[in-house]
PDB file of N, CA and C in Angstrom:
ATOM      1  N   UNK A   1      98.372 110.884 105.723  1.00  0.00           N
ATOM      2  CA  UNK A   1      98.721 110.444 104.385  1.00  0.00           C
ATOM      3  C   UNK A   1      97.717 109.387 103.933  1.00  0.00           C
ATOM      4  N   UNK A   2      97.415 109.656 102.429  1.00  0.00           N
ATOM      5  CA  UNK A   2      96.700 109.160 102.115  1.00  0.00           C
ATOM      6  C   UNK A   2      97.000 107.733 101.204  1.00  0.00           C
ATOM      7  N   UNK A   3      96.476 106.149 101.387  1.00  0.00           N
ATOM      8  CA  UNK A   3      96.963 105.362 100.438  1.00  0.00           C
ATOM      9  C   UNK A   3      97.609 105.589  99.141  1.00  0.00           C
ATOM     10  N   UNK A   4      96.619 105.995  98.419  1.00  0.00           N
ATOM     11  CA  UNK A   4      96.648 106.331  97.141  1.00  0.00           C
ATOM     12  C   UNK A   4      98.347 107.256  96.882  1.00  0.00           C
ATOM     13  N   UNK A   5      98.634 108.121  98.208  1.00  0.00           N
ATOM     14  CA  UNK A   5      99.434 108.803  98.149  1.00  0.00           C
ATOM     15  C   UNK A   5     101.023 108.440  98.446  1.00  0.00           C
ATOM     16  N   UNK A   6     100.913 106.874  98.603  1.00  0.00           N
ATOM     17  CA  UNK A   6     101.589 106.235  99.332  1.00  0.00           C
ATOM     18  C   UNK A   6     102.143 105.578  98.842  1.00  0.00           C
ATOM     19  N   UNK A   7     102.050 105.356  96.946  1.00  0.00           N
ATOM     20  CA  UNK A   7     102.303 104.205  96.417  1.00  0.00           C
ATOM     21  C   UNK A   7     101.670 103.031  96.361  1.00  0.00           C
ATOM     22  N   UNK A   8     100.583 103.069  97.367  1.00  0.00           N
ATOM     23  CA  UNK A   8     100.313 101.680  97.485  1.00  0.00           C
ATOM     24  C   UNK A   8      99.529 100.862  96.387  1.00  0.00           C
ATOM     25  N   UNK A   9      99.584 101.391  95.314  1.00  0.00           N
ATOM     26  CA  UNK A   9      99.101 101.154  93.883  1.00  0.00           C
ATOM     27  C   UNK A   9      99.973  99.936  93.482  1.00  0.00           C
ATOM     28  N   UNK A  10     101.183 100.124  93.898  1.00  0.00           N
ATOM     29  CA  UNK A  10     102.436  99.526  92.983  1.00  0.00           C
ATOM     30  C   UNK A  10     102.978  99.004  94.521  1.00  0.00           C
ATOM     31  N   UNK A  11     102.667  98.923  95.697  1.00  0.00           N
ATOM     32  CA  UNK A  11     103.136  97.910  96.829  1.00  0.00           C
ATOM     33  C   UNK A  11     102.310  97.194  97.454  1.00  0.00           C
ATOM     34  N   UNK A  12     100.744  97.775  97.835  1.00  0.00           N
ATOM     35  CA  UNK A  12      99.540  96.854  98.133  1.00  0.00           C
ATOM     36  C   UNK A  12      98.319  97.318  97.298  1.00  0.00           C
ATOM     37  N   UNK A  13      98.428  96.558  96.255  1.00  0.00           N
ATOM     38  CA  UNK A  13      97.434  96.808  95.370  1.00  0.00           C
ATOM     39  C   UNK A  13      96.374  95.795  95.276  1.00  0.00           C
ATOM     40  N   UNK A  14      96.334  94.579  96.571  1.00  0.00           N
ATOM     41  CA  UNK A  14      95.240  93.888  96.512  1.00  0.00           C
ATOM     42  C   UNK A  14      94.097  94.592  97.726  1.00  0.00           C
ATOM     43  N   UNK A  15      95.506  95.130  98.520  1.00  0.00           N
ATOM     44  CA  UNK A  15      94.611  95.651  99.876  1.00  0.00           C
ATOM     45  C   UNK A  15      93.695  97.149  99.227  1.00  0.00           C
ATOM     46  N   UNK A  16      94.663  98.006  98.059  1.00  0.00           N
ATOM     47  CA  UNK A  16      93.909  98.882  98.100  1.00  0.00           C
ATOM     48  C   UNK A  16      92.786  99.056  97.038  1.00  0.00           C
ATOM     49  N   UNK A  17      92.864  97.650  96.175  1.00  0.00           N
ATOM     50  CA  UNK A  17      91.517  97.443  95.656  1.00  0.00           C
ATOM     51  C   UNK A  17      90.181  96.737  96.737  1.00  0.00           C
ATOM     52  N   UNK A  18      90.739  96.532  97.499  1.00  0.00           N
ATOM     53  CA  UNK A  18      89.651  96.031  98.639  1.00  0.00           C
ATOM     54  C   UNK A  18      89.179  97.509  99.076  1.00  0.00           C
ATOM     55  N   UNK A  19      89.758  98.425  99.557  1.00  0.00           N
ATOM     56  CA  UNK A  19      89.243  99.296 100.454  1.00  0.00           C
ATOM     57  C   UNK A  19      88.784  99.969  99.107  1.00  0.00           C
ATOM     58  N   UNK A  20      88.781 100.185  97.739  1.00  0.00           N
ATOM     59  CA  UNK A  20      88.313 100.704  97.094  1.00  0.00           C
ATOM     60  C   UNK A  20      86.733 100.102  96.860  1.00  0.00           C
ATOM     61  N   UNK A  21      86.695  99.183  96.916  1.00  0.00           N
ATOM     62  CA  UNK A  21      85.040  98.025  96.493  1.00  0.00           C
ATOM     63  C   UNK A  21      84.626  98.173  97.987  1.00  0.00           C
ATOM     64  N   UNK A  22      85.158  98.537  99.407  1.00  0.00           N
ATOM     65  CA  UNK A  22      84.303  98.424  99.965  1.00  0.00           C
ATOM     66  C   UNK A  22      83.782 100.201 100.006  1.00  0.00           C
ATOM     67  N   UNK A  23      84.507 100.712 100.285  1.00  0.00           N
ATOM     68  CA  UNK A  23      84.361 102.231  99.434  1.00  0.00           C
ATOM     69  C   UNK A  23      83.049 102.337  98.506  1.00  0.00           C
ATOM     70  N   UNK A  24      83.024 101.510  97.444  1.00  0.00           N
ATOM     71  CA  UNK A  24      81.906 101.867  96.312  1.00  0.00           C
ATOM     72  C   UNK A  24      80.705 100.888  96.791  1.00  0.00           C
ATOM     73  N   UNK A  25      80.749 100.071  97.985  1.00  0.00           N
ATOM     74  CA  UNK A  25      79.944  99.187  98.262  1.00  0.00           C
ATOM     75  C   UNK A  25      78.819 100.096  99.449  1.00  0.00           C
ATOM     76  N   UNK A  26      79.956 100.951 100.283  1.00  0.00           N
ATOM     77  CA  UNK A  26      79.070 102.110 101.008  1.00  0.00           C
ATOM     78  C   UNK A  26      78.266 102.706 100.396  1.00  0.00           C
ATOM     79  N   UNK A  27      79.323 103.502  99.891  1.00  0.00           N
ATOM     80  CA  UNK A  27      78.035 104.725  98.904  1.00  0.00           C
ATOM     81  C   UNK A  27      76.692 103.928  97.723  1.00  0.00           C
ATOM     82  N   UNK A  28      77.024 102.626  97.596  1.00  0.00           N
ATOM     83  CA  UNK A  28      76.012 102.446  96.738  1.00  0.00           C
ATOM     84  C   UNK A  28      74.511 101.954  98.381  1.00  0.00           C
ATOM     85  N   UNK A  29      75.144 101.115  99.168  1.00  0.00           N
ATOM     86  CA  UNK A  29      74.354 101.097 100.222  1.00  0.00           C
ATOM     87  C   UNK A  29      73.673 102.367 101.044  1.00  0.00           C
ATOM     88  N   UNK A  30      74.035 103.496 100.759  1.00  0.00           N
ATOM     89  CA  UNK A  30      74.011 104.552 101.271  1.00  0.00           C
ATOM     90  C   UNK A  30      73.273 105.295 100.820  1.00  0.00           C
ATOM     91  N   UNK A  31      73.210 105.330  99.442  1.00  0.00           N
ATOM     92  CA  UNK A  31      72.000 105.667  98.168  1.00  0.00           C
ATOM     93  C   UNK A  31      70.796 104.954  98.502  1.00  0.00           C
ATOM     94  N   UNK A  32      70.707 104.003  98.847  1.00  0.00           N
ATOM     95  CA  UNK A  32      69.936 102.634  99.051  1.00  0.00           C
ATOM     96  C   UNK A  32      69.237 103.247 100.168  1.00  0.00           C
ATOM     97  N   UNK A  33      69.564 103.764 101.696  1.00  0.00           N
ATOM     98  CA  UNK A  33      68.842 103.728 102.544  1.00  0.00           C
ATOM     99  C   UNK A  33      69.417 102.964 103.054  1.00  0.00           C
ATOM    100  N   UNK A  34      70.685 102.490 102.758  1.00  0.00           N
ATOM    101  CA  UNK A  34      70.648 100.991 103.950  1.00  0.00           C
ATOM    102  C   UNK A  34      72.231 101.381 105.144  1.00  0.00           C
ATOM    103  N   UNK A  35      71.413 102.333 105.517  1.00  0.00           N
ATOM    104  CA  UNK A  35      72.781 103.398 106.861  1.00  0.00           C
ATOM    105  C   UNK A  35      74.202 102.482 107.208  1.00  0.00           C
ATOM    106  N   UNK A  36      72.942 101.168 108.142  1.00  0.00           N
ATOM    107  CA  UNK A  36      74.224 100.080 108.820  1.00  0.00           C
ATOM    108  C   UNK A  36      75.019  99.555 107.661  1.00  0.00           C
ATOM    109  N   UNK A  37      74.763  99.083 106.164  1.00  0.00           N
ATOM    110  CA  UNK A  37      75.715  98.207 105.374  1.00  0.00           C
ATOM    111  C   UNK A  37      76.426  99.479 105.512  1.00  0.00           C
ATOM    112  N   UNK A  38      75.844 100.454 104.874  1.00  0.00           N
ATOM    113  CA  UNK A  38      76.833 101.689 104.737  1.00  0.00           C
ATOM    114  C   UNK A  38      77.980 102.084 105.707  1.00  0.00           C
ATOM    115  N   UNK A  39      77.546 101.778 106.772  1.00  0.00           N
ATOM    116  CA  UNK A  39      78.082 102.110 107.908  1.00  0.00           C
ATOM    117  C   UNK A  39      79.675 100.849 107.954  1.00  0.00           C
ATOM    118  N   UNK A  40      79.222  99.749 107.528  1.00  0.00           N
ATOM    119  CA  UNK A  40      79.835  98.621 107.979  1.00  0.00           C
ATOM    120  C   UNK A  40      80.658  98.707 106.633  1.00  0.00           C
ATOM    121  N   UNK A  41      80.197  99.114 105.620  1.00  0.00           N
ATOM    122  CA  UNK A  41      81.219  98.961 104.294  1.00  0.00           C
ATOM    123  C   UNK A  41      82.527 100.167 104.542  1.00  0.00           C
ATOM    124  N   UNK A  42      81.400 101.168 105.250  1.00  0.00           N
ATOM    125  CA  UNK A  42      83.110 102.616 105.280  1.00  0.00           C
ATOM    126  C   UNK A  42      84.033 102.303 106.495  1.00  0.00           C
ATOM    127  N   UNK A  43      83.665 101.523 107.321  1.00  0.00           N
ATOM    128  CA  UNK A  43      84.555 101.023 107.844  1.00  0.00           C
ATOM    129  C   UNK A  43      85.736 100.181 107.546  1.00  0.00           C
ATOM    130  N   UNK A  44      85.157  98.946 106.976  1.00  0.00           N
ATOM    131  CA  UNK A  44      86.219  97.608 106.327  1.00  0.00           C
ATOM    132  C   UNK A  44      86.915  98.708 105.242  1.00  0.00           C
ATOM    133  N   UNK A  45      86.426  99.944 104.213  1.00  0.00           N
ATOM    134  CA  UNK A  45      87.076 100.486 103.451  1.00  0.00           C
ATOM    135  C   UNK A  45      88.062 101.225 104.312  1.00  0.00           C
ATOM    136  N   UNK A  46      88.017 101.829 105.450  1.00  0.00           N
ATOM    137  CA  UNK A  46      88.823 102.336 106.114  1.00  0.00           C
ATOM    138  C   UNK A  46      90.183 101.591 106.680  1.00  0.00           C
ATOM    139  N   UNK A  47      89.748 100.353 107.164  1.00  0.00           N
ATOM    140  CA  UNK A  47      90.518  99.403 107.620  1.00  0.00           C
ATOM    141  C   UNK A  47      91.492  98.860 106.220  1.00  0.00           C
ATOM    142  N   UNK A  48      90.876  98.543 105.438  1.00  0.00           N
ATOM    143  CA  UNK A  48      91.822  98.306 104.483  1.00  0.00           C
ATOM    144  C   UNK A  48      92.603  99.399 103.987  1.00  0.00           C
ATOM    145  N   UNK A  49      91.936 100.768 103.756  1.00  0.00           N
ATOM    146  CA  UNK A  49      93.099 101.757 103.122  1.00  0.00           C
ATOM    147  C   UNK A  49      94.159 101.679 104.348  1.00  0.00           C
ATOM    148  N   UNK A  50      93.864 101.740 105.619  1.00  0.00           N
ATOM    149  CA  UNK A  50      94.985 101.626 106.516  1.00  0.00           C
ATOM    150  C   UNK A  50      96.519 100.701 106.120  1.00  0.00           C
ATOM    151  N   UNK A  51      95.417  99.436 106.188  1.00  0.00           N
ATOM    152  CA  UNK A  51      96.363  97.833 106.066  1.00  0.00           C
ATOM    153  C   UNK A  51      96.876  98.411 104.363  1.00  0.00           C
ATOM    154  N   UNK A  52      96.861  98.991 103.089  1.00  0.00           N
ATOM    155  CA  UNK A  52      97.293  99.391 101.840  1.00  0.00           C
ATOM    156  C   UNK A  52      98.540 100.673 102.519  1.00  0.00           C
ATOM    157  N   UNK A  53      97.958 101.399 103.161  1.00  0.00           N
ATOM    158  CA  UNK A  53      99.221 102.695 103.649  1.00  0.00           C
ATOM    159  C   UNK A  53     100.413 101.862 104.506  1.00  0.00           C
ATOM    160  N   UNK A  54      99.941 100.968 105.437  1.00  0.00           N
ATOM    161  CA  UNK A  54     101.118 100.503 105.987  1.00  0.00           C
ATOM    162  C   UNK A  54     102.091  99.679 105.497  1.00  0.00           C
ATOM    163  N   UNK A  55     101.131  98.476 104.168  1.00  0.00           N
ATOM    164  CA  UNK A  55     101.836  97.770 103.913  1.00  0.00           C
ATOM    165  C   UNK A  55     102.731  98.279 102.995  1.00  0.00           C
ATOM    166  N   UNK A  56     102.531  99.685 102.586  1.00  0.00           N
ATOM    167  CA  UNK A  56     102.797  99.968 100.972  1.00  0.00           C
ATOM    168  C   UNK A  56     104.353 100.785 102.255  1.00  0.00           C
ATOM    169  N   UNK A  57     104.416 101.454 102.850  1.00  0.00           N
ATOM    170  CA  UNK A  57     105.476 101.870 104.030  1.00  0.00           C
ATOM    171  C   UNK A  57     106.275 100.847 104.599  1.00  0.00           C
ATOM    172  N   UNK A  58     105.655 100.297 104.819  1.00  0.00           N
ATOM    173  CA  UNK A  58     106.956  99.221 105.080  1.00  0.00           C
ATOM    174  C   UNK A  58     107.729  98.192 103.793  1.00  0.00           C
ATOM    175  N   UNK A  59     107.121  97.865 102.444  1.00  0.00           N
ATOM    176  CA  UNK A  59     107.657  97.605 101.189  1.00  0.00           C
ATOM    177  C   UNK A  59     108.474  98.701 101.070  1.00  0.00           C
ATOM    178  N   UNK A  60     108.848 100.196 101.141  1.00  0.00           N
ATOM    179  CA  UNK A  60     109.381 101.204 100.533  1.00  0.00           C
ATOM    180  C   UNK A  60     110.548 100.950 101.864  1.00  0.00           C
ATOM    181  N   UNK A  61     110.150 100.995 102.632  1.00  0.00           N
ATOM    182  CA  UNK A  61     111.305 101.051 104.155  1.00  0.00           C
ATOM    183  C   UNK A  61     112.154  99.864 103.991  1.00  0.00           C
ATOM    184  N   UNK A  62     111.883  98.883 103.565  1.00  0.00           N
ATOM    185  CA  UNK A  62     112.554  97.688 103.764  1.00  0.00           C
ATOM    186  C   UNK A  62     113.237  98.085 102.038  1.00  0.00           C
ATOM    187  N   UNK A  63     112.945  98.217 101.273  1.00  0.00           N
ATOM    188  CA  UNK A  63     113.653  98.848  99.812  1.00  0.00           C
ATOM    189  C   UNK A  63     115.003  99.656 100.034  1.00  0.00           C
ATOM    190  N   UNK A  64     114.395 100.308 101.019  1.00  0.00           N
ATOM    191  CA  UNK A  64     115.417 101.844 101.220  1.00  0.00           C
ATOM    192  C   UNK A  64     117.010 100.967 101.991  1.00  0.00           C
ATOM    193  N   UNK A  65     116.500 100.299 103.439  1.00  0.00           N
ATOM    194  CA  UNK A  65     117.110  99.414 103.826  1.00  0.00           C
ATOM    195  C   UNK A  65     118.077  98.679 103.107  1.00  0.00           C
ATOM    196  N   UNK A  66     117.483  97.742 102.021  1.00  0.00           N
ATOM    197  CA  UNK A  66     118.401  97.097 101.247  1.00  0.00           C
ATOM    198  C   UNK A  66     118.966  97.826 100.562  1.00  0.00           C
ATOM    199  N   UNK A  67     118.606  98.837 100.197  1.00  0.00           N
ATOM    200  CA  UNK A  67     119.725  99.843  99.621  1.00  0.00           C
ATOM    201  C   UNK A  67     120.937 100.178 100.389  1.00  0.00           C
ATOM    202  N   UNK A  68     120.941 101.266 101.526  1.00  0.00           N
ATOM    203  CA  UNK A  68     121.802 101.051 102.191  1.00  0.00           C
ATOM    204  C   UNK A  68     122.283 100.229 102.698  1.00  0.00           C
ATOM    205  N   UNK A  69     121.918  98.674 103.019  1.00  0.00           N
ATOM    206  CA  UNK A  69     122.846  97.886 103.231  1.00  0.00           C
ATOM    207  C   UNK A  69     124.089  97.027 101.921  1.00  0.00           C
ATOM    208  N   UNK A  70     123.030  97.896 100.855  1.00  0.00           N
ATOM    209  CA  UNK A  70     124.470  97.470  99.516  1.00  0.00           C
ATOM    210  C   UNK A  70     125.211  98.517  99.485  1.00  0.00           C
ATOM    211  N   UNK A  71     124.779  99.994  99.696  1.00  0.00           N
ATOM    212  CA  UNK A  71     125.991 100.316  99.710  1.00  0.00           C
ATOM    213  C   UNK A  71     127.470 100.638 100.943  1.00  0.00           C
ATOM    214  N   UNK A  72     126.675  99.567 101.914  1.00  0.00           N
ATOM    215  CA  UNK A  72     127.391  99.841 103.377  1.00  0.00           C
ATOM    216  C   UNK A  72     128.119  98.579 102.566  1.00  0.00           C
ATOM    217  N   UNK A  73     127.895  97.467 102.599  1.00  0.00           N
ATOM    218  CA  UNK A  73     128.928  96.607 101.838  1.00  0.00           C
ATOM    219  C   UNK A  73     129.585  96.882 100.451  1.00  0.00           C
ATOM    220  N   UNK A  74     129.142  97.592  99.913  1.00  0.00           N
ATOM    221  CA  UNK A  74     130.652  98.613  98.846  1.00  0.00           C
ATOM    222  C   UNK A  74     131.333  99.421  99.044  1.00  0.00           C
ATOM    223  N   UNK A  75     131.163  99.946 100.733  1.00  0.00           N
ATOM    224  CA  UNK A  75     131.936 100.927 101.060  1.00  0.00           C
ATOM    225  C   UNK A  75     133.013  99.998 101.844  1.00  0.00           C
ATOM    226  N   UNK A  76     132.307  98.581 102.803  1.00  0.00           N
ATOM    227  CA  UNK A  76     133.630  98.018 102.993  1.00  0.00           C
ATOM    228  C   UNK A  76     134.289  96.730 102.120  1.00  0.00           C
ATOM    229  N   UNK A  77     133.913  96.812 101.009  1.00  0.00           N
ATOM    230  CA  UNK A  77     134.682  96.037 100.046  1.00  0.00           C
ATOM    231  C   UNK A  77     136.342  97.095  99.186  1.00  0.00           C
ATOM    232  N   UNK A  78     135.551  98.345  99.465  1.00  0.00           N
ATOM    233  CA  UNK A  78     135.871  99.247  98.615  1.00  0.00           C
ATOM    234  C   UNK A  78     137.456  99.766  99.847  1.00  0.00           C
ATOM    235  N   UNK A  79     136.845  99.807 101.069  1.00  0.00           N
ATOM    236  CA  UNK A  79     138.077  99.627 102.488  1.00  0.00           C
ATOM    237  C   UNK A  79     138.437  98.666 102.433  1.00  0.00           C
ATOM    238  N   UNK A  80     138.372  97.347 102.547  1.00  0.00           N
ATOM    239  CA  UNK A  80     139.237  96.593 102.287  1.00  0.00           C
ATOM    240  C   UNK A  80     139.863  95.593 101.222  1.00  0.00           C
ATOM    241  N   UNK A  81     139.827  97.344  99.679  1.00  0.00           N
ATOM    242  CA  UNK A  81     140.894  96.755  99.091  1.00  0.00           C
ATOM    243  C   UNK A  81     141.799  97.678  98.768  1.00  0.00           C
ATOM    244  N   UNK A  82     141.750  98.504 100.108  1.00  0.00           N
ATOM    245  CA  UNK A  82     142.240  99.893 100.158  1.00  0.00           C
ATOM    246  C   UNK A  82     141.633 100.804  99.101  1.00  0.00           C
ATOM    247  N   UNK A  83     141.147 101.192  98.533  1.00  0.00           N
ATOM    248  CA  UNK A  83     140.635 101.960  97.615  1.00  0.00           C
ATOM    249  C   UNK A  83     140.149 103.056  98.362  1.00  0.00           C
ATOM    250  N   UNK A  84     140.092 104.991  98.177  1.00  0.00           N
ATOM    251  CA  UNK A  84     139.670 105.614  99.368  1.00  0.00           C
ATOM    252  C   UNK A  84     140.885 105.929  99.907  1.00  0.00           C
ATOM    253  N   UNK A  85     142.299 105.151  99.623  1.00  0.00           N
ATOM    254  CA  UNK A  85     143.446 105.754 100.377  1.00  0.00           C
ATOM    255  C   UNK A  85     143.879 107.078 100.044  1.00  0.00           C
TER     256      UNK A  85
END
């Protein structure tokens, strides 16, 4: 899975403008002749789309979480005021 595919627009959108500039920082080094920046920019871009997919997965997991834990506490508010009988 891919960042972009992940939401991480709208959950890590500082990380995945990083891996995007180092992204455009390769290929412009790469045009250049200059292999190693190139080399060293698609990496940090790699590393960051990573750190954007995970962080943007665990913002959605911990969402989902608090969801079900509101409605695990309306189901026992909802039991103990008998309601459901």
């Amino acid at each position: 899975m891919r960042a972009d595919d992940a939401d991480a627009d709208q959950y890590a959108p500082q990380d995945l403008n990083a891996a995007r500039s180092a992204l455009s920082g390769a290929q412009g080094a790469l045009s250049q002749g200059k292999d190693e920046d190139a080399r060293r920019l698609a990496l940090t871009a790699t590393a960051e789309a990573d750190l954007a997919l995970a962080r943007s997965r665990e913002a959605k997991t911990s969402a989902e979480l608090n969801q079900r834990r509101a409605e695990i506490a309306e189901l026992r508010r909802r039991l103990q005021n008998g309601v459901g009988q």
